[in-house]
Protein backbone atom coordinates (compact mmCIF):
# COMPACT_ATOMS: atom_id res chain seq x y z
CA UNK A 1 66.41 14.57 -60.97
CA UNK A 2 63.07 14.69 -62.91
CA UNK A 3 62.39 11.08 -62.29
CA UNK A 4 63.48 11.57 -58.30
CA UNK A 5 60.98 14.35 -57.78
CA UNK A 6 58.58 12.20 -59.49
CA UNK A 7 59.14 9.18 -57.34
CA UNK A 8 58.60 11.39 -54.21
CA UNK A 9 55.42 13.31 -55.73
CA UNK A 10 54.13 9.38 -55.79
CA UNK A 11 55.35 8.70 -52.90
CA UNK A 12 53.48 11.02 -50.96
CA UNK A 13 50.23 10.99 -52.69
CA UNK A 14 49.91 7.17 -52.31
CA UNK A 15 50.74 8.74 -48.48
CA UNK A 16 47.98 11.03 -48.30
CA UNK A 17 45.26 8.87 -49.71
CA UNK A 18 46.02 5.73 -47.48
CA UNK A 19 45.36 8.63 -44.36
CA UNK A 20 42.27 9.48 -46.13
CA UNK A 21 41.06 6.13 -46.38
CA UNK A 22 41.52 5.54 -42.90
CA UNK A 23 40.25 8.37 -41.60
CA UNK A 24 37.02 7.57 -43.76
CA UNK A 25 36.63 4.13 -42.24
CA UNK A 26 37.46 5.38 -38.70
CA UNK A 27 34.58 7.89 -38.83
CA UNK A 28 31.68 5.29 -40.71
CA UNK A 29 33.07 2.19 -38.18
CA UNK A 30 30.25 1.59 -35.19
CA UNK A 31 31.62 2.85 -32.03
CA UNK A 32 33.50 0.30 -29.61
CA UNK A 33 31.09 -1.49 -27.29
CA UNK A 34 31.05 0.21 -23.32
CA UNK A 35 32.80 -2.02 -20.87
CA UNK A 36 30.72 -4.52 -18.56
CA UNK A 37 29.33 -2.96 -16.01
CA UNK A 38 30.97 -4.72 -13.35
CA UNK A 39 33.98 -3.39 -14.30
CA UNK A 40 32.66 -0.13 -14.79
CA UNK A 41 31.80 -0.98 -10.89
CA UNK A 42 35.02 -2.02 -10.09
CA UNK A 43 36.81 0.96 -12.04
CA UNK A 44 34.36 3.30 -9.69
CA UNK A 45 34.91 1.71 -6.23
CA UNK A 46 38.99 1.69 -6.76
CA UNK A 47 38.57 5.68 -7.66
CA UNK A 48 37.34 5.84 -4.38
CA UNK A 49 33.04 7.00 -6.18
CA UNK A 50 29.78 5.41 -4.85
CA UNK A 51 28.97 1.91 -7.45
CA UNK A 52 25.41 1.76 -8.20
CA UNK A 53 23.15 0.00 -6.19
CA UNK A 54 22.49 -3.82 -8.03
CA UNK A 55 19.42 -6.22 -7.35
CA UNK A 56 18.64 -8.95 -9.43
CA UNK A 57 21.91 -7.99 -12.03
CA UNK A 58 20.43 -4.44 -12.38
CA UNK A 59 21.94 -1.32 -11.95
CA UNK A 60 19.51 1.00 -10.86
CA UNK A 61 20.99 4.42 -11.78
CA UNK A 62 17.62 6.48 -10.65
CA UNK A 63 15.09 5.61 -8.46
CA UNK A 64 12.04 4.41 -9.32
CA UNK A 65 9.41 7.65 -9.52
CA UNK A 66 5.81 7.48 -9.42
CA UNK A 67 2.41 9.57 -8.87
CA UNK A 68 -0.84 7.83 -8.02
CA UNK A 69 -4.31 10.22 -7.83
CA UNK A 70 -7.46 9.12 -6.11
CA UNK A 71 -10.81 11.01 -6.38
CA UNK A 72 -13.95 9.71 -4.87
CA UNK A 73 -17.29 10.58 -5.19
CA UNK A 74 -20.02 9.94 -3.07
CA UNK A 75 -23.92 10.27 -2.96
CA UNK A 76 -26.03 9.42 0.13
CA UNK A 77 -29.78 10.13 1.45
CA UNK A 78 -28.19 10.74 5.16
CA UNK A 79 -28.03 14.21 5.65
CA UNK A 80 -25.75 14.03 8.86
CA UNK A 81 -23.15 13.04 6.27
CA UNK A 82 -21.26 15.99 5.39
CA UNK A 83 -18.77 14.44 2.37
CA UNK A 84 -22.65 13.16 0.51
CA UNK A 85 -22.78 14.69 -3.22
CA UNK A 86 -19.75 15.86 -3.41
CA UNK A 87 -17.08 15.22 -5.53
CA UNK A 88 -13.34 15.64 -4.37
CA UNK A 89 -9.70 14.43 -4.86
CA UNK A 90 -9.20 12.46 -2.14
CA UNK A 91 -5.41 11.70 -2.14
CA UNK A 92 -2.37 12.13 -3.96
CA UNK A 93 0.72 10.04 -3.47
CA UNK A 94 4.36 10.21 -5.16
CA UNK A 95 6.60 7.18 -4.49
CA UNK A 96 10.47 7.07 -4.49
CA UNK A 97 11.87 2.93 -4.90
CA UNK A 98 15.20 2.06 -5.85
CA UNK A 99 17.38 -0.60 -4.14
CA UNK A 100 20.48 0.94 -2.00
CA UNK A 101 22.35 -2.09 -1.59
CA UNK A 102 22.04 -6.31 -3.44
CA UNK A 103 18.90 -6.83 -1.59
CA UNK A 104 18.31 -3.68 0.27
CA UNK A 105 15.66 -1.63 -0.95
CA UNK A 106 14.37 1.76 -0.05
CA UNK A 107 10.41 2.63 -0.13
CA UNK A 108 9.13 6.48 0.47
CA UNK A 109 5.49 7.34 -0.11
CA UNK A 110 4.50 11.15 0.27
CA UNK A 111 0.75 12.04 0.41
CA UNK A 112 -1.25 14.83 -0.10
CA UNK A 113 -4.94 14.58 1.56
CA UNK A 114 -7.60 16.42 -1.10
CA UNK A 115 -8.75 18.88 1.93
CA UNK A 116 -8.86 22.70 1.41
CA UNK A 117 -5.03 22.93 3.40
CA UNK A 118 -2.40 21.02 1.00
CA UNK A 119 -0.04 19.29 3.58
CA UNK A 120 2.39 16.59 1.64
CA UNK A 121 3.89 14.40 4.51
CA UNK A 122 5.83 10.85 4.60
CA UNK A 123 3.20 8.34 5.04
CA UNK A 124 5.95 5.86 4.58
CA UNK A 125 9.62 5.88 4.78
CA UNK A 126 11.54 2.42 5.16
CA UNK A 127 14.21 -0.13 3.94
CA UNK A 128 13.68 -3.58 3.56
CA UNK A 129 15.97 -6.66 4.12
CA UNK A 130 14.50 -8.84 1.54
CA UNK A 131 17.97 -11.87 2.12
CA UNK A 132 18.80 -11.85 5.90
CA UNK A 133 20.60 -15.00 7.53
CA UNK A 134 18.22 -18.12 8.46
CA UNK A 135 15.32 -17.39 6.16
CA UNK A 136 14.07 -13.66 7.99
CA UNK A 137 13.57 -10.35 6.48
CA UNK A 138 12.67 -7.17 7.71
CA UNK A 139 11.41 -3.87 7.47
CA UNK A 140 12.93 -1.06 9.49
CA UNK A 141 11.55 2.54 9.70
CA UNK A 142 8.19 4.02 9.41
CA UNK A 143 4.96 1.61 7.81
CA UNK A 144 1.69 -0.03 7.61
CA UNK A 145 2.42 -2.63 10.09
CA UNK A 146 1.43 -6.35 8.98
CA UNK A 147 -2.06 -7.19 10.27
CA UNK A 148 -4.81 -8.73 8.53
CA UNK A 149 -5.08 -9.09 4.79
CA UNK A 150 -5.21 -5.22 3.61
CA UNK A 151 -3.32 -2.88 5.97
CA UNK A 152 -0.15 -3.13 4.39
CA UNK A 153 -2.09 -1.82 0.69
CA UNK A 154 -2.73 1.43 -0.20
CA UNK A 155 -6.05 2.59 -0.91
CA UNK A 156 -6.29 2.47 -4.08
CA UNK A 157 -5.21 -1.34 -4.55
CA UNK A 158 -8.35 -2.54 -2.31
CA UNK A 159 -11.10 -4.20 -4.31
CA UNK A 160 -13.42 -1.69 -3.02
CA UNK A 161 -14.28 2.04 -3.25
CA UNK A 162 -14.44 2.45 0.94
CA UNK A 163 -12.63 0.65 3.75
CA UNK A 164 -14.92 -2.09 5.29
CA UNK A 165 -17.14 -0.71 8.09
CA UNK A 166 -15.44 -3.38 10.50
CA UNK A 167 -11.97 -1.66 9.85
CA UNK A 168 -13.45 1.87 10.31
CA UNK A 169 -15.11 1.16 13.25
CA UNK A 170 -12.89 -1.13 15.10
CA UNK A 171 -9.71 -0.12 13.67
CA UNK A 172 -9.63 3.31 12.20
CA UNK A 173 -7.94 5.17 9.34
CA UNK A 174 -4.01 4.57 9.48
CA UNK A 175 -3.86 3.91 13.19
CA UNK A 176 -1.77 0.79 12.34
CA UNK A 177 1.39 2.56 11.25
CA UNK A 178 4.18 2.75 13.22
CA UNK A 179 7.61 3.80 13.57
CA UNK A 180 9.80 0.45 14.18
CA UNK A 181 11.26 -2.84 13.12
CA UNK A 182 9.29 -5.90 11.89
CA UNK A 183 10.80 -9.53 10.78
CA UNK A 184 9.84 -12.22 8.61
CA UNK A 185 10.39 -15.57 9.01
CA UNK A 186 10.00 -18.24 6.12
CA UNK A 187 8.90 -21.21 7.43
CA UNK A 188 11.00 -24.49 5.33
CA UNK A 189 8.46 -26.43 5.19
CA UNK A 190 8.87 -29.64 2.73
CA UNK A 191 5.49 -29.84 1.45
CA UNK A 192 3.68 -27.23 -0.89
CA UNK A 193 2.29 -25.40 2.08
CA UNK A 194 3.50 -21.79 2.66
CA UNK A 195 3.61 -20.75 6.00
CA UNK A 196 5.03 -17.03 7.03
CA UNK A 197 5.57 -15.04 10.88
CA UNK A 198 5.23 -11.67 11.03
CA UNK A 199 5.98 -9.89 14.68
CA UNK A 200 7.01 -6.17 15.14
CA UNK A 201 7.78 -3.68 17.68
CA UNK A 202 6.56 0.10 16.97
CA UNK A 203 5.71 3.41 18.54
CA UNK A 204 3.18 5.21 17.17
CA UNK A 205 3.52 7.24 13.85
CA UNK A 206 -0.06 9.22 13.49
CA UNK A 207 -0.69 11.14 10.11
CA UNK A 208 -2.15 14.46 10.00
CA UNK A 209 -5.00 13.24 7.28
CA UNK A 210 -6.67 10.70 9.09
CA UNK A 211 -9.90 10.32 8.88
CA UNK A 212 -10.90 11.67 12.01
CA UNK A 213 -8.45 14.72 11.53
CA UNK A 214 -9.65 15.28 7.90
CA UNK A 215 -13.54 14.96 9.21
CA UNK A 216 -12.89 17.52 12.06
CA UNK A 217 -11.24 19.93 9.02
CA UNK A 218 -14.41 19.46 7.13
CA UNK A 219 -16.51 20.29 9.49
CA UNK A 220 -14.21 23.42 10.54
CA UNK A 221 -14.68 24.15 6.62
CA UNK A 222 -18.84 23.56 6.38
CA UNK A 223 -20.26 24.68 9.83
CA UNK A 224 -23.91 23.63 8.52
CA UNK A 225 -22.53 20.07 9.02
CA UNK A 226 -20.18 20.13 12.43
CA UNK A 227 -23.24 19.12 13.98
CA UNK A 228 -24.18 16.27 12.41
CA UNK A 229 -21.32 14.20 11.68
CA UNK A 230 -21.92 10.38 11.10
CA UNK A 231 -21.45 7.74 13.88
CA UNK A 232 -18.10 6.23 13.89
CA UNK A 233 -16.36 3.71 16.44
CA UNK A 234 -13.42 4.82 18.25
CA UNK A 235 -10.60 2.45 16.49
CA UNK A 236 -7.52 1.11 17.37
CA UNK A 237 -5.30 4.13 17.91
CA UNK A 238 -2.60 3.27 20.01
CA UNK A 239 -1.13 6.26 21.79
CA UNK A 240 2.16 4.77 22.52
CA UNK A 241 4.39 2.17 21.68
CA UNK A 242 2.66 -1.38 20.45
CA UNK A 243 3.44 -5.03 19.24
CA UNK A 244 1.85 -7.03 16.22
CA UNK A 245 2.41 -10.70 15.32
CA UNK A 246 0.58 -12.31 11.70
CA UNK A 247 1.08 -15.49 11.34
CA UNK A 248 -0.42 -16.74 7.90
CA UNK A 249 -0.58 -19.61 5.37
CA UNK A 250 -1.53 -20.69 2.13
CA UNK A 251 -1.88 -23.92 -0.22
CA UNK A 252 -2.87 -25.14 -3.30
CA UNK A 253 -6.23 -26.29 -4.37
CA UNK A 254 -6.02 -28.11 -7.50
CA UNK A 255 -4.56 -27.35 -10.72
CA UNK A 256 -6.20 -23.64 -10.55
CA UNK A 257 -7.00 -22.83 -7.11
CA UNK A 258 -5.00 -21.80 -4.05
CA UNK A 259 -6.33 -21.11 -0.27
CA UNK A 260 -4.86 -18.90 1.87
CA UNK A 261 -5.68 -17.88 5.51
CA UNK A 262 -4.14 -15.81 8.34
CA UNK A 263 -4.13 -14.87 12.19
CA UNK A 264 -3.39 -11.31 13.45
CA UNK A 265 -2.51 -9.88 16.85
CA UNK A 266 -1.82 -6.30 18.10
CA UNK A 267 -1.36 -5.02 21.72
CA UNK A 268 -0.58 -1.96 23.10
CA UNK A 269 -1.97 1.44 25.23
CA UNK A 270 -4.60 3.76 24.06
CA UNK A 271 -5.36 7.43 24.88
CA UNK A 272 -6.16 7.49 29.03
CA UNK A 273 -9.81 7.93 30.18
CA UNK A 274 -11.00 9.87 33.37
CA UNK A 275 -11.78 8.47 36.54
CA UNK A 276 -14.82 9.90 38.82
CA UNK A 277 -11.82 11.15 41.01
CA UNK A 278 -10.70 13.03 38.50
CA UNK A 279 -7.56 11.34 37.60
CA UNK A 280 -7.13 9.53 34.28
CA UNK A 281 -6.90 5.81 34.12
CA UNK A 282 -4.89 3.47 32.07
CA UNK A 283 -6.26 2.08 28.94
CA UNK A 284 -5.05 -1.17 27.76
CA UNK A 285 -5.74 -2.39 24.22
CA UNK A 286 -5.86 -6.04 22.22
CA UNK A 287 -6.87 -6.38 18.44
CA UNK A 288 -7.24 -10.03 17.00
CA UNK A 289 -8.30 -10.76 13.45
CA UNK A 290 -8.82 -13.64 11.48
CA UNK A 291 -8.88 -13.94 7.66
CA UNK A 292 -9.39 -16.62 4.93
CA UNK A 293 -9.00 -16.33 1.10
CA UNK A 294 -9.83 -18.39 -2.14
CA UNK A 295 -8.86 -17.71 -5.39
CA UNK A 296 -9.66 -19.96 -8.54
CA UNK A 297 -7.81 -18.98 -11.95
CA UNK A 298 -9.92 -19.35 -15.42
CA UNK A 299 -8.52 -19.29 -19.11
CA UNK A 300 -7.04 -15.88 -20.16
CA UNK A 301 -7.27 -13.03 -17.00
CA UNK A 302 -10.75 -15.00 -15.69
CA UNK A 303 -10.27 -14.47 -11.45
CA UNK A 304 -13.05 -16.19 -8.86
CA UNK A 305 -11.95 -14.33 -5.31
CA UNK A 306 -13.95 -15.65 -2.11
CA UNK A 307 -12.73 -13.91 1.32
CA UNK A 308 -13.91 -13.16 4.77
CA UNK A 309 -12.15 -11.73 7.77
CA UNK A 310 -13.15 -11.23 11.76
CA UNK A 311 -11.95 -8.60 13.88
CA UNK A 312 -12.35 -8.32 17.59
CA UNK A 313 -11.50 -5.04 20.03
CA UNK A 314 -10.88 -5.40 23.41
CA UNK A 315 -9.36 -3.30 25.95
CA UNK A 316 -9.55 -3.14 29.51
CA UNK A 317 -9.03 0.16 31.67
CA UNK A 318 -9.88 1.02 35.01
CA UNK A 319 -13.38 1.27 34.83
CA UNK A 320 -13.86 -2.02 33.17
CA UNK A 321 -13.80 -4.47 29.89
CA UNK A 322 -15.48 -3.86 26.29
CA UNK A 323 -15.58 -6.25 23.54
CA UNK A 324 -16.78 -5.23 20.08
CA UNK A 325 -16.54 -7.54 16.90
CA UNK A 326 -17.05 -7.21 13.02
CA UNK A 327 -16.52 -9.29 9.85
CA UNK A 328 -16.88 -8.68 6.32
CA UNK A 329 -17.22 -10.92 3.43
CA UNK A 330 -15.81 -10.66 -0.18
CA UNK A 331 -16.84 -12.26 -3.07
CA UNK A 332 -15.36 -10.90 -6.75
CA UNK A 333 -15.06 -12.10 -10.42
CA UNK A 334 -13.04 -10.63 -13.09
CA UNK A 335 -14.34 -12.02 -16.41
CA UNK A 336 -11.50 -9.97 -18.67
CA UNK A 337 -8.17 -7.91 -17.37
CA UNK A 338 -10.47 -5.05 -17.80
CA UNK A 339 -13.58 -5.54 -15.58
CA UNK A 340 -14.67 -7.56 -12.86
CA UNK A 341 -17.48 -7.24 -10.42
CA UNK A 342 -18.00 -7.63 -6.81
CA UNK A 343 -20.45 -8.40 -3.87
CA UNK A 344 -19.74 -7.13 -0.54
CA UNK A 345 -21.35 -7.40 2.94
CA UNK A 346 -20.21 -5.95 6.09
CA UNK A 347 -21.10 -5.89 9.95
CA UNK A 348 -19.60 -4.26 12.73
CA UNK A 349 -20.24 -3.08 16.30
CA UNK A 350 -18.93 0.42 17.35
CA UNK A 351 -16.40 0.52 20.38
CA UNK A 352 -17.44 2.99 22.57
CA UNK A 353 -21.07 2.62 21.26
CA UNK A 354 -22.70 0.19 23.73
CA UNK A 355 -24.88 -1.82 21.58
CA UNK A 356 -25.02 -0.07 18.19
CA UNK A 357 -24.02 -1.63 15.09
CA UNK A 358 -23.64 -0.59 11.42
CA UNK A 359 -24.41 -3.14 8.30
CA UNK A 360 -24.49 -2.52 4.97
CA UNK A 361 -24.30 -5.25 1.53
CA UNK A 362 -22.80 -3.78 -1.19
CA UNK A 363 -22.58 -4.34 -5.42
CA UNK A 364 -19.11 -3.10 -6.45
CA UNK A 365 -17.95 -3.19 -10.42
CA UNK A 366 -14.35 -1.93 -11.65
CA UNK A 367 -13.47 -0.90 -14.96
CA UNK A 368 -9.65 -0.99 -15.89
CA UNK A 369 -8.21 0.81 -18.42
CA UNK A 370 -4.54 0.15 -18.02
CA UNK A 371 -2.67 -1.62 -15.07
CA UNK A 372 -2.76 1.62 -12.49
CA UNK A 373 -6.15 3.39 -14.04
CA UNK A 374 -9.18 2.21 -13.28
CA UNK A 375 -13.18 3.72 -12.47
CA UNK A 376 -14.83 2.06 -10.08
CA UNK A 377 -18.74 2.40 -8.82
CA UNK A 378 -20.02 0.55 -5.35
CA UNK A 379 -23.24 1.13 -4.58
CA UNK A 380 -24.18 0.58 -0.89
CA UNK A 381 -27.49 -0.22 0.70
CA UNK A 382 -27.34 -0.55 4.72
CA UNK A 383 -28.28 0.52 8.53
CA UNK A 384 -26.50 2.57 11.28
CA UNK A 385 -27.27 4.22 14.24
CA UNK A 386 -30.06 7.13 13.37
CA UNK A 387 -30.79 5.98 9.54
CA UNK A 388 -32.33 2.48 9.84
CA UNK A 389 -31.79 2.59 6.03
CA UNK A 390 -29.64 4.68 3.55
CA UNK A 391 -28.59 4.63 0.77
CA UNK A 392 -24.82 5.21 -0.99
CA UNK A 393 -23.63 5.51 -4.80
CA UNK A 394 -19.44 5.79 -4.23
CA UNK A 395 -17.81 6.60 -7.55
CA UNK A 396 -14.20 5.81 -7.29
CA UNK A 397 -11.56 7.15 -9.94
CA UNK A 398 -7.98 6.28 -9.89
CA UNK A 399 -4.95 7.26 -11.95
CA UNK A 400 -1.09 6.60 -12.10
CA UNK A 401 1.86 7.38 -14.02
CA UNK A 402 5.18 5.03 -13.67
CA UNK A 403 6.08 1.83 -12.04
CA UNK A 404 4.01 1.95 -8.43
CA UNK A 405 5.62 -1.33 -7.30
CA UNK A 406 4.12 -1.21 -4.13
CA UNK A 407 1.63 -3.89 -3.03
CA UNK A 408 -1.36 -4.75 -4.90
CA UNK A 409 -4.55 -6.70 -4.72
């Protein structure tokens, strides 16, 4: 009986430590490796949940977040100006990106202007078809439209501290942006050309910070200047529905080098004018632009850029025709990924203006500190109507925090 009761005692320690050893190895073992994520996928869908968006063989769980701040300062000797030595933040945008579908993506930009009133509003809200059949794509909601080489960027990714005066004057601040549809069309062309159509159909989609809105607020704000704003061309703004078409190019020049150049085309109706009867007349309006670029690629982050672009406005109404024209020409070289330096001259007539012009040649140098903060300092010296010479120092600072994806220069 002793030995039995010995045998079990045995027994069930040997037991007891062989489920203490693998208890021991069960907690120090590395945990079992997740399932693939397409069968996570799978697994969701057939439980009836939303699968994550994919694009590229990525799930994209979040969106994409990310804040950009602009602040611009400005000297001038023309005292009609009244944004001259002051120093202000002149924009703040937060962008929302994430892909809703393979090859569906979702872009929303919201804006603050850096006026007295805080107003955040969609500047831009749209999908994009990046793989639809026969080589388009497409955008469909509310955007810059595609014209000319920088209305689709942001301010902050133009090589300059201020808009050229030919796009002030003949176009205006975010009057090309539009609620609609535009396609792209990939030309298959065999040789190492690249050759892209652009053509949309939009009604208009104003913002409440445009320049002319945010220079009317100023002046509302500093009464010593409502009197004695700046000149400024009327610009493109299209009251009503209108139509663009871009049709551009590009090639390579050498080992290092590539050329590209573009044609742009908007139509559509402008804000009516009256008539000595009284009535108000139609007003009919045409914008065409051409553009041509250069680019030649050194060792390490060395960048030559060489560009020029033409604008004309034309519109027609009952009491007659106007044409007005402007160009501007570009010429930049980044000698490291943290500076470059720029020369810029620009000339435009003023629609609405009969005979007055602006011109001014600028010296522009950037300083970046990572890829989405930079300072940058143009210094302008030029003539407009009233000042047959002034003088500007713009001192441009820009900031941003997460993955801004949007376009860039």
């Amino acid at each position: 009986m002793s030995h039995a009761r010995l045998i079990a005692s045995l027994a069930l320690a040997a037991i007891l430590m062989a489920a203490s050893w693998q208890l021991a190895q069960a907690e120090t073992a590395p945990p079992p490796p997740p399932p693939p994520a397409e069968a996570e996928a799978e697994t969701e869908a057939i439980e009836g949940t939303t699968a994550p968006a994919q694009a590229g063989g990525r799930h994209l769980l979040i969106p994409d977040i990310s804040f950009v701040g602009t602040a611009i300062g400005k000297l001038s000797d023309d005292d009609r100006d009244p944004d001259r030595d002051r120093l202000r933040l002149d924009e703040a945008e937060i962008s929302i990106q994430s892909y809703v579908y393979p090859h569906v993506r979702a872009d929303a930009f919201l804006v603050a202007p850096g006026h007295e009133e805080f107003r955040l509003e969609l500047e831009e809200g749209y999908l994009t078809f990046e793989q639809l059949p026969l080589r388009f794509a497409g955008h469909l909601g509310k955007f810059f439209v595609p014209f000319g080489r920088d209305n689709e960027k942001h301010p902050h990714s133009w090589p300059y501290a201020r808009r050229p005066l030919v796009w002030r004057n003949l176009v205006a601040n975010e009057s090309l942006v539009g609620n609609g549809v535009a396609l792209s069309w990939l030309a298959p062309t065999r040789s190492r050309l690249f050759l892209q159509l652009d053509a949309g159909a939009y009604t208009k989609a104003g913002h409440s910070h445009s320049d002319g809105e945010a220079a009317h607020e100023e002046g509302e704000a500093h009464d010593d200047h409502a009197h004695s704003e700046l000149p400024e061309g009327a610009g493109a703004n299209f009251s009503d529905k209108f139509y663009t078409a871009r049709l551009w190019s590009g090639l390579p020049i050498g080992a290092q080098g590539e050329l590209d150049f573009g044609g742009s085309w908007a139509r559509g109706t402008t804000d009516q004018i009256p008539l000595p009867s009284g009535a108000l007349g139609s007003r009919n309006l045409q914008l065409t632009g051409l553009d041509v670029s250069y680019r030649a690629y050194g060792k390490g982050a060395r960048r030559l850029l060489l560009r020029a672009e033409q604008l004309w406005h034309r519109y027609r109404s009952d009491l007659g025709r106007e044409m007005t024209s402007g160009y501007y020409a570009l010429a930049n070289y980044r000698w490291s990924k943290y500076a470059d330096f720029g020369v810029l001259y620009d000339w435009s007539e003023m629609p609405g203006m009969h005979g007055q012009h602006e011109s001014a040649l600028s010296a522009i140098f950037t300083r970046q500190f990572t890829e989405q903060t930079y300072a940058r300092l143009q210094l302008s010296r030029g003539s407009r109507p009233g000042k047959r010479n002034y003088t500007e120092a713009w001192l441009q600072m820009v900031w941003g925090i997460g993955p801004h994806t949007h376009q860039l220069e």
